[in-house]
N, C-alpha and C. Protein backbone atom coordinates (compact mmCIF):
# COMPACT_ATOMS: atom_id res chain seq x y z
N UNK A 1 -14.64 14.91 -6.87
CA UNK A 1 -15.97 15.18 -6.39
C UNK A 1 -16.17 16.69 -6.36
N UNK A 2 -16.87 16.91 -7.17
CA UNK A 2 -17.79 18.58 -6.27
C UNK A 2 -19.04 18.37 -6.04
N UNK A 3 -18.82 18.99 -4.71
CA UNK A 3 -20.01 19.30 -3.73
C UNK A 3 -20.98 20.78 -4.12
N UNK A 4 -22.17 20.69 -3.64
CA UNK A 4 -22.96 21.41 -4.21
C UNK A 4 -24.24 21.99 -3.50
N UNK A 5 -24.09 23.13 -3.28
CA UNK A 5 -25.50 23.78 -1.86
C UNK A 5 -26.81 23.48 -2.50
N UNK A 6 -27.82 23.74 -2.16
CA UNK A 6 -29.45 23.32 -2.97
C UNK A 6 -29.46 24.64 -3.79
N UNK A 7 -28.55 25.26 -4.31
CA UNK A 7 -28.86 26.17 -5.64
C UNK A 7 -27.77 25.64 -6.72
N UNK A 8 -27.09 24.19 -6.29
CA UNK A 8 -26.22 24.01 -7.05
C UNK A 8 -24.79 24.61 -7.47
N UNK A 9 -24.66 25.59 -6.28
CA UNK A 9 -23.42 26.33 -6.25
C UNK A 9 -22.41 25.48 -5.62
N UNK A 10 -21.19 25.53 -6.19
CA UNK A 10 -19.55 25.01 -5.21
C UNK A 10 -19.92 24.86 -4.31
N UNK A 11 -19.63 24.04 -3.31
CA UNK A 11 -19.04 24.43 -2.12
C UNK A 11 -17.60 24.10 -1.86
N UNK A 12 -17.89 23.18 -2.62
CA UNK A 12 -15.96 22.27 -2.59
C UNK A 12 -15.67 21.33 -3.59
N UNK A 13 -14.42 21.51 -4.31
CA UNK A 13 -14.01 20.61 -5.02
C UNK A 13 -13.04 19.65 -4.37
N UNK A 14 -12.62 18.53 -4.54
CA UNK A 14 -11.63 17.46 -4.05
C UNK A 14 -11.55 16.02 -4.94
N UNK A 15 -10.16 15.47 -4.11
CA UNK A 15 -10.00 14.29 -4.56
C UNK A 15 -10.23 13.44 -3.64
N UNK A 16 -11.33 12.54 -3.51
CA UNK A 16 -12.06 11.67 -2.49
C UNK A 16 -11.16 10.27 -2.64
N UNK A 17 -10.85 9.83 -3.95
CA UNK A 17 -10.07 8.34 -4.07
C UNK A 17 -9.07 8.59 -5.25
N UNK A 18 -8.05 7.96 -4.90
CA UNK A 18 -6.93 8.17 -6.08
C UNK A 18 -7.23 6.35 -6.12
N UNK A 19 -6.82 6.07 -7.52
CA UNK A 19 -6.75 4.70 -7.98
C UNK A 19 -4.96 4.08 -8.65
N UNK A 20 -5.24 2.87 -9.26
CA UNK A 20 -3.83 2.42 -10.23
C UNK A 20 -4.16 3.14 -11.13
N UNK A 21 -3.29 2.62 -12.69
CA UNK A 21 -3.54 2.43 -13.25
C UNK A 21 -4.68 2.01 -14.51
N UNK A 22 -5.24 0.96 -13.53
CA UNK A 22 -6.36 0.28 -14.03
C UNK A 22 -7.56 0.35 -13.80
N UNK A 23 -7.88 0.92 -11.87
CA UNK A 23 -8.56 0.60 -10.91
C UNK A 23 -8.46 1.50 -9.86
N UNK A 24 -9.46 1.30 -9.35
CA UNK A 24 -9.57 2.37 -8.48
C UNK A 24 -10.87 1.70 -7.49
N UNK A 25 -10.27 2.42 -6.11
CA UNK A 25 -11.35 1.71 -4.76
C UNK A 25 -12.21 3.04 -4.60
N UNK A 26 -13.43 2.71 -4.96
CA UNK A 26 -14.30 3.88 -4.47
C UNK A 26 -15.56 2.91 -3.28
N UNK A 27 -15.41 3.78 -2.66
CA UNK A 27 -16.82 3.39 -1.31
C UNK A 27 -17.70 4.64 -0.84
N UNK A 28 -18.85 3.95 -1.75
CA UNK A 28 -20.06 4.55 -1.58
C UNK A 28 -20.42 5.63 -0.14
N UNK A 29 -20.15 4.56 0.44
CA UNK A 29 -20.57 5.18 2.35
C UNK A 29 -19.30 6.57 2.50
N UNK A 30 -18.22 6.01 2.03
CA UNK A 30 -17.15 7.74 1.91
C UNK A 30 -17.51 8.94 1.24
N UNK A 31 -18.41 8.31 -0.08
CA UNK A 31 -18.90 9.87 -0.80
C UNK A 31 -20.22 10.18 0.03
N UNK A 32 -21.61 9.55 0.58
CA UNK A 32 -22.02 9.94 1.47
C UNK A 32 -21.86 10.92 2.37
N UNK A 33 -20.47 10.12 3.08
CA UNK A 33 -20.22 10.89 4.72
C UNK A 33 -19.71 11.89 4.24
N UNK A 34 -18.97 12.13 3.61
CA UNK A 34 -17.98 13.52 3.08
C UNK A 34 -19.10 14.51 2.52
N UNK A 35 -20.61 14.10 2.01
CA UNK A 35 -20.94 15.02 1.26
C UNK A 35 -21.79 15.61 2.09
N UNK A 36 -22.31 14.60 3.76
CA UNK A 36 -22.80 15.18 4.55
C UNK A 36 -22.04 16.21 5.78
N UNK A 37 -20.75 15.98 5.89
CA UNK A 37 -20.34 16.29 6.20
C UNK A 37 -20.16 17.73 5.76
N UNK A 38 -19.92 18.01 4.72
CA UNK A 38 -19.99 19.28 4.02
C UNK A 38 -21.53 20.21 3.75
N UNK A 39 -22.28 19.91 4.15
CA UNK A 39 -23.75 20.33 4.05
C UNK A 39 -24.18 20.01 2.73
N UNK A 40 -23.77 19.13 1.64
CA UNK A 40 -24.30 19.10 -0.12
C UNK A 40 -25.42 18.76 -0.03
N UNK A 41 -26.40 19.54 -0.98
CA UNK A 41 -27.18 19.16 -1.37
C UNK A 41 -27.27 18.22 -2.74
N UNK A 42 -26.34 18.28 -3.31
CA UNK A 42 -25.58 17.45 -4.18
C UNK A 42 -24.40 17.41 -4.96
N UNK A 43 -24.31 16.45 -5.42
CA UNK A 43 -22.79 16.54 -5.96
C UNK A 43 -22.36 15.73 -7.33
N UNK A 44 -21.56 15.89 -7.70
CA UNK A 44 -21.24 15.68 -9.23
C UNK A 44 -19.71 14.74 -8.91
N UNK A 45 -19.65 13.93 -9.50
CA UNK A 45 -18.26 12.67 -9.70
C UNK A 45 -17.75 13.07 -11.13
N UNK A 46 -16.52 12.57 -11.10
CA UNK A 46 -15.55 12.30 -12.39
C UNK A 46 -14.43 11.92 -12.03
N UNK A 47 -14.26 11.13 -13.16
CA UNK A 47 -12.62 10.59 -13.02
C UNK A 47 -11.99 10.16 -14.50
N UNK A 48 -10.70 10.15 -14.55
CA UNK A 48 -10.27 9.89 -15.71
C UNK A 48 -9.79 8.26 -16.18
N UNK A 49 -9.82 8.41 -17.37
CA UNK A 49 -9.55 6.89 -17.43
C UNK A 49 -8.12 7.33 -18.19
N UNK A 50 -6.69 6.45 -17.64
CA UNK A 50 -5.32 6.80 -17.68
C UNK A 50 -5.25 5.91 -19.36
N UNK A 51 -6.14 5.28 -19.81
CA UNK A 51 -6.28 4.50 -20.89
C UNK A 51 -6.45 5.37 -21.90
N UNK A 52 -7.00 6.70 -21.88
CA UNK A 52 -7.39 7.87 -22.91
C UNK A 52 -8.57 7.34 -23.11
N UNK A 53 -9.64 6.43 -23.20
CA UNK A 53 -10.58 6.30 -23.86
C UNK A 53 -11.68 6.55 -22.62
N UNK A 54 -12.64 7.33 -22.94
CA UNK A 54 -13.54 8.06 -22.25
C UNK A 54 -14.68 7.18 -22.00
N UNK A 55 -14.82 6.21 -22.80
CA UNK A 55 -16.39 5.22 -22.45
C UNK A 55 -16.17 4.52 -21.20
N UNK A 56 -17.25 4.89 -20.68
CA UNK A 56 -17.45 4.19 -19.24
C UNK A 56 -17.79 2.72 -19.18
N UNK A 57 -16.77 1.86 -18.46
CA UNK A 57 -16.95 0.66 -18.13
C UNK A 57 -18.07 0.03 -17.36
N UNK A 58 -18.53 -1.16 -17.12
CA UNK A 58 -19.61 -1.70 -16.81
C UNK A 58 -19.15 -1.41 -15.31
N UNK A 59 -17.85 -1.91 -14.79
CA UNK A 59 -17.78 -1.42 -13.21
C UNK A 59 -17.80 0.61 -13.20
N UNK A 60 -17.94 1.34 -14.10
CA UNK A 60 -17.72 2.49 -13.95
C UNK A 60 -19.56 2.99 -13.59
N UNK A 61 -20.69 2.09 -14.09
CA UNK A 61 -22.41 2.31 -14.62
C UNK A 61 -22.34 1.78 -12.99
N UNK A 62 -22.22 0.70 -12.68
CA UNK A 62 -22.16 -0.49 -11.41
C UNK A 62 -22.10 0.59 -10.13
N UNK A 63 -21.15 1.29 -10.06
CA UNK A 63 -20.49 1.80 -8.75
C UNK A 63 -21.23 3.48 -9.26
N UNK A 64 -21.60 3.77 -9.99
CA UNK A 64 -22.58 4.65 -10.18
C UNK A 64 -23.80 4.77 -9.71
N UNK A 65 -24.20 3.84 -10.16
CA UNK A 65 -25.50 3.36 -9.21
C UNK A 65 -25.78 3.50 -7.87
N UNK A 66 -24.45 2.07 -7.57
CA UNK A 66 -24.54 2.24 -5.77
C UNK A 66 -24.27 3.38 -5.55
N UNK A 67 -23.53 4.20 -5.75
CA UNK A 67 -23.44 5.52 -5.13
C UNK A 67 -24.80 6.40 -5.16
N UNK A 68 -24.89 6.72 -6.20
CA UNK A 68 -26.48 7.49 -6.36
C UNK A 68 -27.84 6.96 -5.42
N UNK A 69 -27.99 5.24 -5.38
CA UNK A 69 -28.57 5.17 -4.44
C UNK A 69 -28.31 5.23 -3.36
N UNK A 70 -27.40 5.23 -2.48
CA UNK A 70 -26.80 5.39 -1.35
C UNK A 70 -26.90 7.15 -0.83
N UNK A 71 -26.65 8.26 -1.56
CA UNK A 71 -26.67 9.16 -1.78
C UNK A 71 -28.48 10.02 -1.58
N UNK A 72 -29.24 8.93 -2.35
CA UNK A 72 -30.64 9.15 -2.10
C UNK A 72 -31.02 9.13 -0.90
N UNK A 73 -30.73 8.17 -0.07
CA UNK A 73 -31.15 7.70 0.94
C UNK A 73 -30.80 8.71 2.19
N UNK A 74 -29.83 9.67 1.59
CA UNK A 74 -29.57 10.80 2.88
C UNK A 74 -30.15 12.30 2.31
N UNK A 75 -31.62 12.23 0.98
CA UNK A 75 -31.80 13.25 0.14
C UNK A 75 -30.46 14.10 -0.10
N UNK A 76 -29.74 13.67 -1.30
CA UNK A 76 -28.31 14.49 -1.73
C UNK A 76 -28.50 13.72 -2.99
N UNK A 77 -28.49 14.53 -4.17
CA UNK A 77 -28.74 14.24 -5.73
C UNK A 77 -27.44 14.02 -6.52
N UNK A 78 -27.44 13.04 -7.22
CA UNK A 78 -26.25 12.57 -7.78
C UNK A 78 -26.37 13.32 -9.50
N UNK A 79 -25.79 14.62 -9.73
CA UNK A 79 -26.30 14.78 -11.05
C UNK A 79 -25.91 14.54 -12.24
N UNK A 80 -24.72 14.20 -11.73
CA UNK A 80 -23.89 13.68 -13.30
C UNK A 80 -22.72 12.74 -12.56
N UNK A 81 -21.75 12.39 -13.96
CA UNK A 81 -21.05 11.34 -13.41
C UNK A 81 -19.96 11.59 -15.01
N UNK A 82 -18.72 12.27 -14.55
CA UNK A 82 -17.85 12.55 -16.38
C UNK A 82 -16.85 11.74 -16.11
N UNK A 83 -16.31 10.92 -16.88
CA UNK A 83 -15.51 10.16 -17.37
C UNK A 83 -14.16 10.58 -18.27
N UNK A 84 -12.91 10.75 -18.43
CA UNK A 84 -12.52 11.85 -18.63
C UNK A 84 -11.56 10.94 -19.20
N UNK A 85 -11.54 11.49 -20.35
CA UNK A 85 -10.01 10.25 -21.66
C UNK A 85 -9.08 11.44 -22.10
N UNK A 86 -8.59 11.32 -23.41
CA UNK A 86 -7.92 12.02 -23.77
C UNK A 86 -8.56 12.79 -24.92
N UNK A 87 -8.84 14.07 -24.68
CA UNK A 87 -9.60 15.41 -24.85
C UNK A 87 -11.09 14.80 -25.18
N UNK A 88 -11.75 13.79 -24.15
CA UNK A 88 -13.35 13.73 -24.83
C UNK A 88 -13.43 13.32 -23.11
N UNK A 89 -15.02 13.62 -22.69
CA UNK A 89 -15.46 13.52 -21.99
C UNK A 89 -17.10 12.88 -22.18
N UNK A 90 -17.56 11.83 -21.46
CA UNK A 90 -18.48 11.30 -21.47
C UNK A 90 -19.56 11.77 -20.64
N UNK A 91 -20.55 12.57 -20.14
CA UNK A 91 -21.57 12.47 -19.25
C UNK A 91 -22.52 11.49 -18.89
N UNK A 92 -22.66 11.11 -18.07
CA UNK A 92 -23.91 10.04 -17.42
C UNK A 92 -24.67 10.63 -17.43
N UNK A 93 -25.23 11.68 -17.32
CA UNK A 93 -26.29 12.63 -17.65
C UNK A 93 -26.82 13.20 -18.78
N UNK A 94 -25.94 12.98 -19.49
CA UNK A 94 -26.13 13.22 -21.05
C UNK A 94 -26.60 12.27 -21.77
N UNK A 95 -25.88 11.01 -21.13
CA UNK A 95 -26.40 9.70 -22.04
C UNK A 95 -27.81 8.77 -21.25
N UNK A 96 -28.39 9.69 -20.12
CA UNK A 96 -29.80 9.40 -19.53
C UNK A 96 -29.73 8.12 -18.36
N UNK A 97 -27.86 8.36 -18.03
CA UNK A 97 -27.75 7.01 -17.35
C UNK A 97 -28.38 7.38 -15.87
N UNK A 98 -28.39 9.40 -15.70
CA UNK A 98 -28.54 9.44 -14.21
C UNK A 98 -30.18 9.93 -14.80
């Protein structure tokens, strides 16, 4: 996760959820509280897929969502979302998902 003041500057980078292999537990209401907690005005996600292949899965679009809307609801902007394989990276923002 990086967090982000209303000029879009750092405030903090971190690791909010470590996953398996395969999977990984992310909860919406944790990137919320953490991002209010930190004063963000918004914040940016990524994670890698240990598979090397960078296309984002249907649970990867799914839990995107809920987050971004969840995120709305406390005004804090979800602006991208990178997906991270072996040397390629995907944007959700690039491909008009956010």
């Amino acid at each position: 996760m990086l967090y982000l003041d209303n000029q879009h500057r750092p405030i903090r980078d971190e690791i909010l959820f470590e996953g398996t292999i395969n999977a990984a537990n992310v909860y919406p209401r944790e990137v919320v509280k953490r991002a209010l907690d930190l004063g963000a005005n918004a914040v940016i996600l990524a994670h890698n897929h240990p598979s090397g292949i960078a296309e984002p899965s249907t649970a990867d679009r799914h839990i995107t969502a809920r987050i971004a809307d969840a995120l709305a609801l406390v005004d804090i902007r979800l602006l991208d979302h990178m997906v991270i394989g072996d040397g390629d990276v995907v944007s959700f923002a690039e491909r008009g998902w956010i």
